[in-house]
C-alpha atoms as a PDB file:
ATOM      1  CA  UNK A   1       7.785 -16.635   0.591  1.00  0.00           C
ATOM      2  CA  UNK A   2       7.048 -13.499  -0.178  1.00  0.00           C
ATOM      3  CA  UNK A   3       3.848 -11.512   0.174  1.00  0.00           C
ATOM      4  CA  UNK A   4       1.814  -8.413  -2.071  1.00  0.00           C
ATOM      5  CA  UNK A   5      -1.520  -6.886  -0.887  1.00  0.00           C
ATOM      6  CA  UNK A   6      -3.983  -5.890  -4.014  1.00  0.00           C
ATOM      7  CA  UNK A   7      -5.572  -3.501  -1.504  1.00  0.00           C
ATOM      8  CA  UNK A   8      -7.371  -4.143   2.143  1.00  0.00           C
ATOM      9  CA  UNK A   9      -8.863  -7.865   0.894  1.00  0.00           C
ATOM     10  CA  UNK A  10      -6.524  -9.498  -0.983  1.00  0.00           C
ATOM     11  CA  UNK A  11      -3.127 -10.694  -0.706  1.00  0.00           C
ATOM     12  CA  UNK A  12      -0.400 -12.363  -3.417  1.00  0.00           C
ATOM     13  CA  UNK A  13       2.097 -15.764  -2.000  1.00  0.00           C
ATOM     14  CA  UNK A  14       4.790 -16.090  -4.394  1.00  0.00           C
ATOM     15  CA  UNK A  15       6.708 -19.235  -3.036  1.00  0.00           C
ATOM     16  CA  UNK A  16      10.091 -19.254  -2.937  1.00  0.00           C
ATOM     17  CA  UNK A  17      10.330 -22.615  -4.446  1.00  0.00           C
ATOM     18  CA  UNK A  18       8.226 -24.295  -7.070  1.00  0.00           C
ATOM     19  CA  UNK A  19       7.016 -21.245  -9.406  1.00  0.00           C
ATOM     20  CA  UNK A  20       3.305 -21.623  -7.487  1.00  0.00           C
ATOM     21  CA  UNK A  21       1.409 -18.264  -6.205  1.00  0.00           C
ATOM     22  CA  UNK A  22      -0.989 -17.900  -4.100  1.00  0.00           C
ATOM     23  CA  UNK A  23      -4.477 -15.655  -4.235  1.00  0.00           C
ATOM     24  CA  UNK A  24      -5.465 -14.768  -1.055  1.00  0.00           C
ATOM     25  CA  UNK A  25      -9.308 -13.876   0.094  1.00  0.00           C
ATOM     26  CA  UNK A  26      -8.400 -12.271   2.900  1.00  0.00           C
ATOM     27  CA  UNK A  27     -11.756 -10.400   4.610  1.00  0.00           C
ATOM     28  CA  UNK A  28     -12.503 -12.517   7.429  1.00  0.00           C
ATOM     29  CA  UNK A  29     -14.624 -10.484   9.183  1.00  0.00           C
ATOM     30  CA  UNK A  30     -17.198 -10.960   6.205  1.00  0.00           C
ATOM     31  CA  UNK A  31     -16.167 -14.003   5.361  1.00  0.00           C
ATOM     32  CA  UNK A  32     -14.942 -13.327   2.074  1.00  0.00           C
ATOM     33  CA  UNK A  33     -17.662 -11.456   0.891  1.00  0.00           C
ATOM     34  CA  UNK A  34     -16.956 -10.092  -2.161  1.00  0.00           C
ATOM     35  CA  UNK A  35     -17.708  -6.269  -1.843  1.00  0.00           C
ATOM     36  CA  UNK A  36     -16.659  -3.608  -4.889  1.00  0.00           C
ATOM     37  CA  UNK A  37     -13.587  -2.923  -2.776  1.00  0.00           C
ATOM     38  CA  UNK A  38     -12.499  -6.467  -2.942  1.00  0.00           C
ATOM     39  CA  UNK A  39     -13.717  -7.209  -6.454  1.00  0.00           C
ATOM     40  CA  UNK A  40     -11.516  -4.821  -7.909  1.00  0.00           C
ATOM     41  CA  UNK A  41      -8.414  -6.008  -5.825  1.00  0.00           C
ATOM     42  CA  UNK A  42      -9.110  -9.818  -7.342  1.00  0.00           C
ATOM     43  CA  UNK A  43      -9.307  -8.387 -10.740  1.00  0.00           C
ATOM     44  CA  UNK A  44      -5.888  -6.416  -9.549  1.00  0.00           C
ATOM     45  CA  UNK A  45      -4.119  -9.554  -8.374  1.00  0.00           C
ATOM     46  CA  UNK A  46      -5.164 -11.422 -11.116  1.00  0.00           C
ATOM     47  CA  UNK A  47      -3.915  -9.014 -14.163  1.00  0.00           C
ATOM     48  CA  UNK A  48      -0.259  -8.949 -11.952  1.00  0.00           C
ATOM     49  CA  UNK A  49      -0.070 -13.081 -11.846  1.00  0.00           C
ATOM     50  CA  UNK A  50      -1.006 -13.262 -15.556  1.00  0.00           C
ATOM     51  CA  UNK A  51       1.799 -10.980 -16.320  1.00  0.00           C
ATOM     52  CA  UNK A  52       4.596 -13.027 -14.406  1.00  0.00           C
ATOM     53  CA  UNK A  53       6.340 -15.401 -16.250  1.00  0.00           C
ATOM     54  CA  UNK A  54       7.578 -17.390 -13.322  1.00  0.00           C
ATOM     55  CA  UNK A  55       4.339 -18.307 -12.264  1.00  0.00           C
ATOM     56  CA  UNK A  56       3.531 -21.859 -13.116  1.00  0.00           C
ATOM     57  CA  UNK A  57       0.183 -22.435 -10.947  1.00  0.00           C
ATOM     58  CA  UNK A  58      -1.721 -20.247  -8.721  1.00  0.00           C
ATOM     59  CA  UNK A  59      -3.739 -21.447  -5.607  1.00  0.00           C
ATOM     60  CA  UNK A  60      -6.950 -19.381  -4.702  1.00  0.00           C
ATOM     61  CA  UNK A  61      -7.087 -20.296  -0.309  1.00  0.00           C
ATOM     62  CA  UNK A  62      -8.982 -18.605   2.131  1.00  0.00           C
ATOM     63  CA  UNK A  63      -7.926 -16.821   5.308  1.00  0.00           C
ATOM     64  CA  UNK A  64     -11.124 -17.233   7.311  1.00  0.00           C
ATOM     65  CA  UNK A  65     -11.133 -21.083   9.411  1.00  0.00           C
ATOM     66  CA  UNK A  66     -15.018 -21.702   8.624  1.00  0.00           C
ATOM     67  CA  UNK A  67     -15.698 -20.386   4.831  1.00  0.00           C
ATOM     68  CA  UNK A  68     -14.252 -20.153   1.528  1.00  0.00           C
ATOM     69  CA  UNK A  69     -16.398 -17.427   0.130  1.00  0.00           C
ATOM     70  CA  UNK A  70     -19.712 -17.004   0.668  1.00  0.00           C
ATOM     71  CA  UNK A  71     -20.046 -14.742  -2.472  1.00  0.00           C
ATOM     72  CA  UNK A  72     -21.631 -11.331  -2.814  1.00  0.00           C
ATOM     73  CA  UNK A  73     -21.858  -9.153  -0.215  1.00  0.00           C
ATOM     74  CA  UNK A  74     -25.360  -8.320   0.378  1.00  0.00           C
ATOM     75  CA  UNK A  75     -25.096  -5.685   2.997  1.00  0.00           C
ATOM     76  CA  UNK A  76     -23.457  -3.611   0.759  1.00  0.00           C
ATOM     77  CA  UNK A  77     -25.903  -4.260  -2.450  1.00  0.00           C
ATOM     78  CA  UNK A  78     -28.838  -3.633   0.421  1.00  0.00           C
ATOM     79  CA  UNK A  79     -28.018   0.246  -0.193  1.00  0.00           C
ATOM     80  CA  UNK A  80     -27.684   0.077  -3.722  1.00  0.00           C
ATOM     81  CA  UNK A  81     -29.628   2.065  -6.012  1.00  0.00           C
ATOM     82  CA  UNK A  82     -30.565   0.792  -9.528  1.00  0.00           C
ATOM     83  CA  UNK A  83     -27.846   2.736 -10.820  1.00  0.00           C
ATOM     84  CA  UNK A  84     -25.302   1.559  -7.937  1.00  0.00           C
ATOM     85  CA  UNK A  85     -25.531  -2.055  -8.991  1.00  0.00           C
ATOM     86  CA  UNK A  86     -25.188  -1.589 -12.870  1.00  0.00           C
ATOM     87  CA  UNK A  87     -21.521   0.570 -11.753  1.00  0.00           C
ATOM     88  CA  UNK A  88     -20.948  -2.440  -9.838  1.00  0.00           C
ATOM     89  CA  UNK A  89     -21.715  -5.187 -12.807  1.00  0.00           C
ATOM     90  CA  UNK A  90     -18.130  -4.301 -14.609  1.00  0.00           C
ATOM     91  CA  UNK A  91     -16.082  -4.431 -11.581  1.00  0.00           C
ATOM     92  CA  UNK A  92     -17.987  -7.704  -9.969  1.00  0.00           C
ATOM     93  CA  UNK A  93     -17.376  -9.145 -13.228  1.00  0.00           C
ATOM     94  CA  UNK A  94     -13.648  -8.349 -13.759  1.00  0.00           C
ATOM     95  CA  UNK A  95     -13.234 -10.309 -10.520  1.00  0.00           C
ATOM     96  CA  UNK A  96     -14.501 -13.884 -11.994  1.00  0.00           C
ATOM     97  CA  UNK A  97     -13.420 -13.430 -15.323  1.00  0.00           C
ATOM     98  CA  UNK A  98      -9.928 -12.458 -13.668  1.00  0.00           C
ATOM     99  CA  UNK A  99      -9.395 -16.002 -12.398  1.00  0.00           C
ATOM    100  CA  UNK A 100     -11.048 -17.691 -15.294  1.00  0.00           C
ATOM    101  CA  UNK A 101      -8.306 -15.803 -17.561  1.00  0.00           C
ATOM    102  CA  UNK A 102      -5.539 -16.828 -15.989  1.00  0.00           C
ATOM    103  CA  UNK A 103      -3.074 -18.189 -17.915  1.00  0.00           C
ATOM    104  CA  UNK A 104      -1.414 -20.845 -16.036  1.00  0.00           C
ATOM    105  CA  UNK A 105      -3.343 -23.362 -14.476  1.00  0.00           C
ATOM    106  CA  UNK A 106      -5.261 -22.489 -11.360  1.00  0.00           C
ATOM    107  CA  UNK A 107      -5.837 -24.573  -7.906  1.00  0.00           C
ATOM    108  CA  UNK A 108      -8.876 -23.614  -5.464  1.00  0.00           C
ATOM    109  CA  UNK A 109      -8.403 -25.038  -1.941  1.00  0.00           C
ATOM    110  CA  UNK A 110     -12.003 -25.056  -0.632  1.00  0.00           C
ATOM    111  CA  UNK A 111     -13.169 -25.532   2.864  1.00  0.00           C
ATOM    112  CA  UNK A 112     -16.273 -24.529   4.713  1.00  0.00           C
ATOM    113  CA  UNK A 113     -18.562 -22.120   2.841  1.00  0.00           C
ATOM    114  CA  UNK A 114     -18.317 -22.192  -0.996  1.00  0.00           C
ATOM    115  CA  UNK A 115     -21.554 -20.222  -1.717  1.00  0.00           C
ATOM    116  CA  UNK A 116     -22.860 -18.545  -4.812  1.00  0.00           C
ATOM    117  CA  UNK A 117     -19.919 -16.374  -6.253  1.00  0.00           C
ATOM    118  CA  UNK A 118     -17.904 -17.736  -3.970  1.00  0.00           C
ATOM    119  CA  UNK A 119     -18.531 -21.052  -5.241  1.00  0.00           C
ATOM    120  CA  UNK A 120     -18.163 -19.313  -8.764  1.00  0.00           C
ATOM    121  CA  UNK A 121     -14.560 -18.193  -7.783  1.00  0.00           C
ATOM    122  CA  UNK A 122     -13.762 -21.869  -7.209  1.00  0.00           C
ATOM    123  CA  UNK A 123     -15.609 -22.828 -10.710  1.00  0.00           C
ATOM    124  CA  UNK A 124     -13.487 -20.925 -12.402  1.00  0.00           C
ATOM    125  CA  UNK A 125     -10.495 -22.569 -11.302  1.00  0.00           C
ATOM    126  CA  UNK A 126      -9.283 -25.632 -13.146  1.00  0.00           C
ATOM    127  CA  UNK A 127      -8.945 -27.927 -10.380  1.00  0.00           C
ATOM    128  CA  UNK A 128     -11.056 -27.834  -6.922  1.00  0.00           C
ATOM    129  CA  UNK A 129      -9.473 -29.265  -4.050  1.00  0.00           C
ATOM    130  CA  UNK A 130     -11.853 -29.429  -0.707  1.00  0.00           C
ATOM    131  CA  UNK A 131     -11.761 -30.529   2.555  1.00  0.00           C
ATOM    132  CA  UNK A 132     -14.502 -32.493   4.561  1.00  0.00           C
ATOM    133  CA  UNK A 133     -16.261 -29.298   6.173  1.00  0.00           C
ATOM    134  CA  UNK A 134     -17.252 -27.768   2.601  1.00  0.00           C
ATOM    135  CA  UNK A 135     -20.314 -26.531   1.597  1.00  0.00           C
ATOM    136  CA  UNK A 136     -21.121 -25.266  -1.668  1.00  0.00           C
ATOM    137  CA  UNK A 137     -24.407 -23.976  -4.147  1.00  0.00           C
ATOM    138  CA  UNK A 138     -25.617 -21.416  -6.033  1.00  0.00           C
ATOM    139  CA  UNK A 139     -28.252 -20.065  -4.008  1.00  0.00           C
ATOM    140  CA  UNK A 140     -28.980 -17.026  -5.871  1.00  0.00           C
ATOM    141  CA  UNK A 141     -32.210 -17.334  -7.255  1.00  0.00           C
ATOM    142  CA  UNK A 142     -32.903 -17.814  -3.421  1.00  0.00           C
ATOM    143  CA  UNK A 143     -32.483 -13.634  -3.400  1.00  0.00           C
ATOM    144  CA  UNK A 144     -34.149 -13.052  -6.771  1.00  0.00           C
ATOM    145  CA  UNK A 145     -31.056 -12.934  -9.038  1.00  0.00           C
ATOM    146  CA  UNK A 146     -29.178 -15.780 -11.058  1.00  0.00           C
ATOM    147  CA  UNK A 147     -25.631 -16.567 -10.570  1.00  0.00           C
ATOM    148  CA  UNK A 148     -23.779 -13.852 -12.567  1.00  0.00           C
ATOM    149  CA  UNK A 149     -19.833 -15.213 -11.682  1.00  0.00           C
ATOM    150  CA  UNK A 150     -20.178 -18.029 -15.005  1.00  0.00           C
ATOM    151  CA  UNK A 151     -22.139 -19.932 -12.769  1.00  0.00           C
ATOM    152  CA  UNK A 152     -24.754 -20.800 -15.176  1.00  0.00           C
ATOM    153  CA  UNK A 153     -21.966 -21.770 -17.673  1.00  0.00           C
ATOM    154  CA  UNK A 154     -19.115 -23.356 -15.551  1.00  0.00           C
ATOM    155  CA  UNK A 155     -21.205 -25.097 -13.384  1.00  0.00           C
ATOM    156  CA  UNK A 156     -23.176 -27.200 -16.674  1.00  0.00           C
ATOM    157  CA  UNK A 157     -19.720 -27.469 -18.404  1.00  0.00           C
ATOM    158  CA  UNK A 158     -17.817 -29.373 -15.110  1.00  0.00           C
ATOM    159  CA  UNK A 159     -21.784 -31.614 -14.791  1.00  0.00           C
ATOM    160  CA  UNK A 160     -23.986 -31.803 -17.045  1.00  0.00           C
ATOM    161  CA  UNK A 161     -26.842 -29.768 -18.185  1.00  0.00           C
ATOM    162  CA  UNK A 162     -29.129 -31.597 -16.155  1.00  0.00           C
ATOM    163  CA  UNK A 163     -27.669 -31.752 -12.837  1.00  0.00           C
ATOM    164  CA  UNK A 164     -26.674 -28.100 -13.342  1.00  0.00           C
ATOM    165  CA  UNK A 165     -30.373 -26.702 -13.464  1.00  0.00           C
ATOM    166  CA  UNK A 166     -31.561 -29.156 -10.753  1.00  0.00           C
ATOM    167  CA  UNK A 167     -29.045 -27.355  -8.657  1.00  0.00           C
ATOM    168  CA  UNK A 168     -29.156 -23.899  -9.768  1.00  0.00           C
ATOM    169  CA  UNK A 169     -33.185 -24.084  -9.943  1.00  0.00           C
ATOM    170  CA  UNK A 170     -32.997 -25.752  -5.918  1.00  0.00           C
ATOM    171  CA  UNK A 171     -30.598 -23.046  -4.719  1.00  0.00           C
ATOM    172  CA  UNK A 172     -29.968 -25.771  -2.136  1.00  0.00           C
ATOM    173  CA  UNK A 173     -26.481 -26.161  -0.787  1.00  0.00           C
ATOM    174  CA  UNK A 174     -24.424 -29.191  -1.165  1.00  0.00           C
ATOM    175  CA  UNK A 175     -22.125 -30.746   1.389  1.00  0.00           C
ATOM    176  CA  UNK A 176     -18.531 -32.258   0.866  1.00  0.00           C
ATOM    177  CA  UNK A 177     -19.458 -36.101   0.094  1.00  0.00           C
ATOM    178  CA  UNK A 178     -22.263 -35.373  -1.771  1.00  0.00           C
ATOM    179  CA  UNK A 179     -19.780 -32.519  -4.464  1.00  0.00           C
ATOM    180  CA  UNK A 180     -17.113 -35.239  -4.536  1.00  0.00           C
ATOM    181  CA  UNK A 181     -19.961 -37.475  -6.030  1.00  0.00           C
ATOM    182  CA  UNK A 182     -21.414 -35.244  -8.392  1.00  0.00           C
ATOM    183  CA  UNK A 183     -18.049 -33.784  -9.304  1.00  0.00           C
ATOM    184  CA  UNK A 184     -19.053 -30.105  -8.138  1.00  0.00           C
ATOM    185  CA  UNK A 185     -15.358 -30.803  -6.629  1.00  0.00           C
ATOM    186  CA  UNK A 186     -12.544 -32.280  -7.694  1.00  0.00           C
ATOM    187  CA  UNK A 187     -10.098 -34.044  -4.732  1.00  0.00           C
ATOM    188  CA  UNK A 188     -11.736 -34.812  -1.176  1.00  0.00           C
ATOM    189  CA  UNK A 189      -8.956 -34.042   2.051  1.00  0.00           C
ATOM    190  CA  UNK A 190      -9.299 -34.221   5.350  1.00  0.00           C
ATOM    191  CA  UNK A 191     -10.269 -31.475   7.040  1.00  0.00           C
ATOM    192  CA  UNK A 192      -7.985 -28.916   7.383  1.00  0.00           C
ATOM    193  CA  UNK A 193      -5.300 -30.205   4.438  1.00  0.00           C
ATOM    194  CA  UNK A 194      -7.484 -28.464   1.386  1.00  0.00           C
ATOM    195  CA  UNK A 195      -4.827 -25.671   1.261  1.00  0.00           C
ATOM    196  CA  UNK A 196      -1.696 -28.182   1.532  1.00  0.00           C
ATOM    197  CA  UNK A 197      -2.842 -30.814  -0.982  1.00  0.00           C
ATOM    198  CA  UNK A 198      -3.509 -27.825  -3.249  1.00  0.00           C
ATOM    199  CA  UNK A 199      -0.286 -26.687  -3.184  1.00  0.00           C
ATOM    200  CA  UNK A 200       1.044 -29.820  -3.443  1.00  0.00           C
ATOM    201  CA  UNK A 201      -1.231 -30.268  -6.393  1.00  0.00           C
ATOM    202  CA  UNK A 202       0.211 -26.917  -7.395  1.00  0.00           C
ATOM    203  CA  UNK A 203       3.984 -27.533  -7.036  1.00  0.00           C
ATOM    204  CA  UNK A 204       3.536 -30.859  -8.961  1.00  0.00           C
ATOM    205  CA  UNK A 205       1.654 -29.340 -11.902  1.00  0.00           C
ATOM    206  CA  UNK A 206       4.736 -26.458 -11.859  1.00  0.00           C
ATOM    207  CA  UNK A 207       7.438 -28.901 -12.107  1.00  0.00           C
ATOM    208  CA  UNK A 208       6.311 -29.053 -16.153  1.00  0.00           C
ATOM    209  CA  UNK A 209       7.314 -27.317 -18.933  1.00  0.00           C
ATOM    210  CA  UNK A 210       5.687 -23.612 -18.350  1.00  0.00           C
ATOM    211  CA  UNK A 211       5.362 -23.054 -22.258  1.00  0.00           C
ATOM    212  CA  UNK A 212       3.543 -26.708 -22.314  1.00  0.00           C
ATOM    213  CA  UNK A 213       1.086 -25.387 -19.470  1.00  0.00           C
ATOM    214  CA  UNK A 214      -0.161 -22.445 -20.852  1.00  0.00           C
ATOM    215  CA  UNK A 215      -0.579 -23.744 -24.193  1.00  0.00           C
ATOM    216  CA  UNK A 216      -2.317 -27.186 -22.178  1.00  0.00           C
ATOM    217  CA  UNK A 217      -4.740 -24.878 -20.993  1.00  0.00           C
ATOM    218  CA  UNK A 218      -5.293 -22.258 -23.690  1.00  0.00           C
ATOM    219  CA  UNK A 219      -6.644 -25.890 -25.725  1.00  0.00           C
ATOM    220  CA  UNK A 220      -8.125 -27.123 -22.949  1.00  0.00           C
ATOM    221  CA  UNK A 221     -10.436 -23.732 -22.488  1.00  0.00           C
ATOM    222  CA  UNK A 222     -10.475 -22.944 -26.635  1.00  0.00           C
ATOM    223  CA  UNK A 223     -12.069 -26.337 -26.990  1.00  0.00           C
ATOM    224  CA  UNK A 224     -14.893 -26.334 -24.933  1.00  0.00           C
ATOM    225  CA  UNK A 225     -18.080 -26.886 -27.039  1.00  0.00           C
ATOM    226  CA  UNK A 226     -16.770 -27.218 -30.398  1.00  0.00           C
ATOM    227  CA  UNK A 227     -17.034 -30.279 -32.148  1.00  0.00           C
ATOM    228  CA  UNK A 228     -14.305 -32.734 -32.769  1.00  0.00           C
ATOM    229  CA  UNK A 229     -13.508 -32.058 -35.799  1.00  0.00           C
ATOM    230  CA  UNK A 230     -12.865 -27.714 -34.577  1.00  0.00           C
ATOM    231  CA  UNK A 231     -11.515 -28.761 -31.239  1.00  0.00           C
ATOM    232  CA  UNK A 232      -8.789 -30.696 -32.498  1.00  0.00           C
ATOM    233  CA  UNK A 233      -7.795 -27.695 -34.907  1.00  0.00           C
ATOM    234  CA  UNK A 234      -7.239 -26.054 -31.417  1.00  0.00           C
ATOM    235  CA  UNK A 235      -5.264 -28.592 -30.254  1.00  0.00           C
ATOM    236  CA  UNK A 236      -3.074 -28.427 -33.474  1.00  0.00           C
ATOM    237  CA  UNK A 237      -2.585 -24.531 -32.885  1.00  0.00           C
ATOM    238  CA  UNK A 238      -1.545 -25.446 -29.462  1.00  0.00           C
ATOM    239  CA  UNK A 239       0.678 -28.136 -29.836  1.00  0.00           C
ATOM    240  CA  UNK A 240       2.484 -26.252 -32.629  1.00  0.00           C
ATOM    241  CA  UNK A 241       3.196 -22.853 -30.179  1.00  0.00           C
ATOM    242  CA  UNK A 242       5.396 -25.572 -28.164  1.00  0.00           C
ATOM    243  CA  UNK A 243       6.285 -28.189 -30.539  1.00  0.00           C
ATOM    244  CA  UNK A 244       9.255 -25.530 -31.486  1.00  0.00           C
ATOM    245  CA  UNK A 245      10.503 -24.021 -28.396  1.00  0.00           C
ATOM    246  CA  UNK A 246      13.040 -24.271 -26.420  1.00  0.00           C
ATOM    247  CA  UNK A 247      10.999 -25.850 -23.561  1.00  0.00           C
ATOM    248  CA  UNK A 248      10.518 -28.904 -26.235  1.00  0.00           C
ATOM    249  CA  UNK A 249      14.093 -28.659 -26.842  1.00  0.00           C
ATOM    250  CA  UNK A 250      14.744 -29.049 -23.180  1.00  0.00           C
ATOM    251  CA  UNK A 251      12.241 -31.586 -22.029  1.00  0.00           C
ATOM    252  CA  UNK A 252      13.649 -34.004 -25.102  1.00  0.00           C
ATOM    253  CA  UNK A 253      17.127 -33.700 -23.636  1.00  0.00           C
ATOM    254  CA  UNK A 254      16.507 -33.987 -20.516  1.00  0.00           C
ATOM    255  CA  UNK A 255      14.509 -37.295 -20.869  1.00  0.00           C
ATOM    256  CA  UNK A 256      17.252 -39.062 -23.294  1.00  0.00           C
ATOM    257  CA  UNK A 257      20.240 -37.665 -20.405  1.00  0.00           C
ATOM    258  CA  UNK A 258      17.910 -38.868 -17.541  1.00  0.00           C
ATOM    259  CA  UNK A 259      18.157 -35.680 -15.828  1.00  0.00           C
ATOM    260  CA  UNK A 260      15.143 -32.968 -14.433  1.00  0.00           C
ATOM    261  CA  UNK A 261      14.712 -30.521 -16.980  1.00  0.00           C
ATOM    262  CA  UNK A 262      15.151 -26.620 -16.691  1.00  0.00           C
ATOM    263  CA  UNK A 263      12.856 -25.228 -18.136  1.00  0.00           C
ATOM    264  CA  UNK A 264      13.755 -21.891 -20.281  1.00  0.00           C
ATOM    265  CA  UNK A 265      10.037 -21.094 -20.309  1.00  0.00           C
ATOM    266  CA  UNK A 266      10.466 -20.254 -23.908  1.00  0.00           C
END
């Protein structure tokens, strides 16, 4: 495994096996908190992993034992001018939209604190994998703003209108049991395995065709909120971008000579 640092708070995994990367929050002593410094340095990592063509999945993990992220860092904003936070708003932003961009699908191993962006980070993963001790909400309107990560757009889209605003509106926070029930999460662990069973999650999902993946996702995203009749006009785009490459080529063979496929990525 290998290892790249997008400045002081972030680090890049690429695994030696299985085409999976890792994003790292690594600012323990804040617990993640997502200053301009580390913003930026997501956005950073981000733009490098969409631009490798051997990554298949990425994993966002924490390095700190008790939290996630527990989202903006308000000591910082606390000696913001006006001016300070509307500089900020384009780099805070390039952070979220980063990992929602991503072309390849995207793992978040959650444990402990999942809090406002923080939780937003994890929203705007495909997949949420967390163990037993999380605990995650958008508390903002607790501090007088709204959640500005997608959380007012992910979080409806993964449960419903309803249960969205009830949440958002509460600010309250929401333990493990209670997510897995309400779907704010996707896979309950035991405590402690939310990094391992997302890279396991990870290292299955890479074993597929990489041209398949992208495209999977790109009509997955595309089609959110259009009706039928417009998604499935994405889904035709999408299915014709592999239909004639040579990872369709390869998978076809592979299956009739009973063999694992290699995948050109093509």
């Amino acid at each position: 495994m290998s290892e790249e640092r997008f400045g002081e708070f972030v680090a890049v995994r690429r695994h030696e096996q299985g085409h999976v990367a890792e994003l790292v929050l690594d600012r323990p002593k804040a617990m993640n908190a997502v200053s301009t410094e580390m913003a930026r340095s997501i956005a950073g990592a981000c733009a490098a992993l969409g631009e490798d063509r051997e990554v298949r999945a990425v994993v966002l993990t924490s390095t700190h034992e008790r939290a996630f992220c527990v989202g903006a860092d308000l000591k910082e904003r606390n000696s913001f001018s006006d001016a300070d936070l509307l500089r900020q708003r384009p780099v805070t932003r390039g952070a979220y939209t980063g990992v929602l961009e991503l072309p390849v699908p995207t793992v978040a191993a959650v444990h402990g604190f999942a809090l406002g962006g923080g939780f937003e980070l994890a929203l705007a993963c495909d997949v949420i994998v967390a163990d037993r001790t999380a605990v995650v909400g958008l508390p903002e309107v607790s501090v007088g703003v709204i959640p500005g990560g997608g959380g007012t757009q992910l979080l409806p889209r993964r449960v419903g209108a309803a249960r969205a605003a009830e949440l958002i509106f509460s600010a309250r926070r929401v333990e493990a049991a209670e997510a897995g029930e309400l779907g704010l999460v996707d896979q309950l662990v035991d405590e402690g395995r939310d990094r391992e069973a997302a890279l396991a999650l990870a290292a299955r999902i890479a074993g597929n065709s990489p041209v398949g993946l992208r495209a999977a996702k790109r009509a997955l995203r595309l089609g959110q909120g259009l009706d039928l009749r417009a998604g499935l006009e994405v889904e035709d785009a999408a299915w014709r971008a592999t239909a004639f490459s040579g990872d369709r080529a390869e998978g076809v063979a592979a299956f009739n000579e009973r063999r694992k496929p290699q995948w050109p990525g093509e």
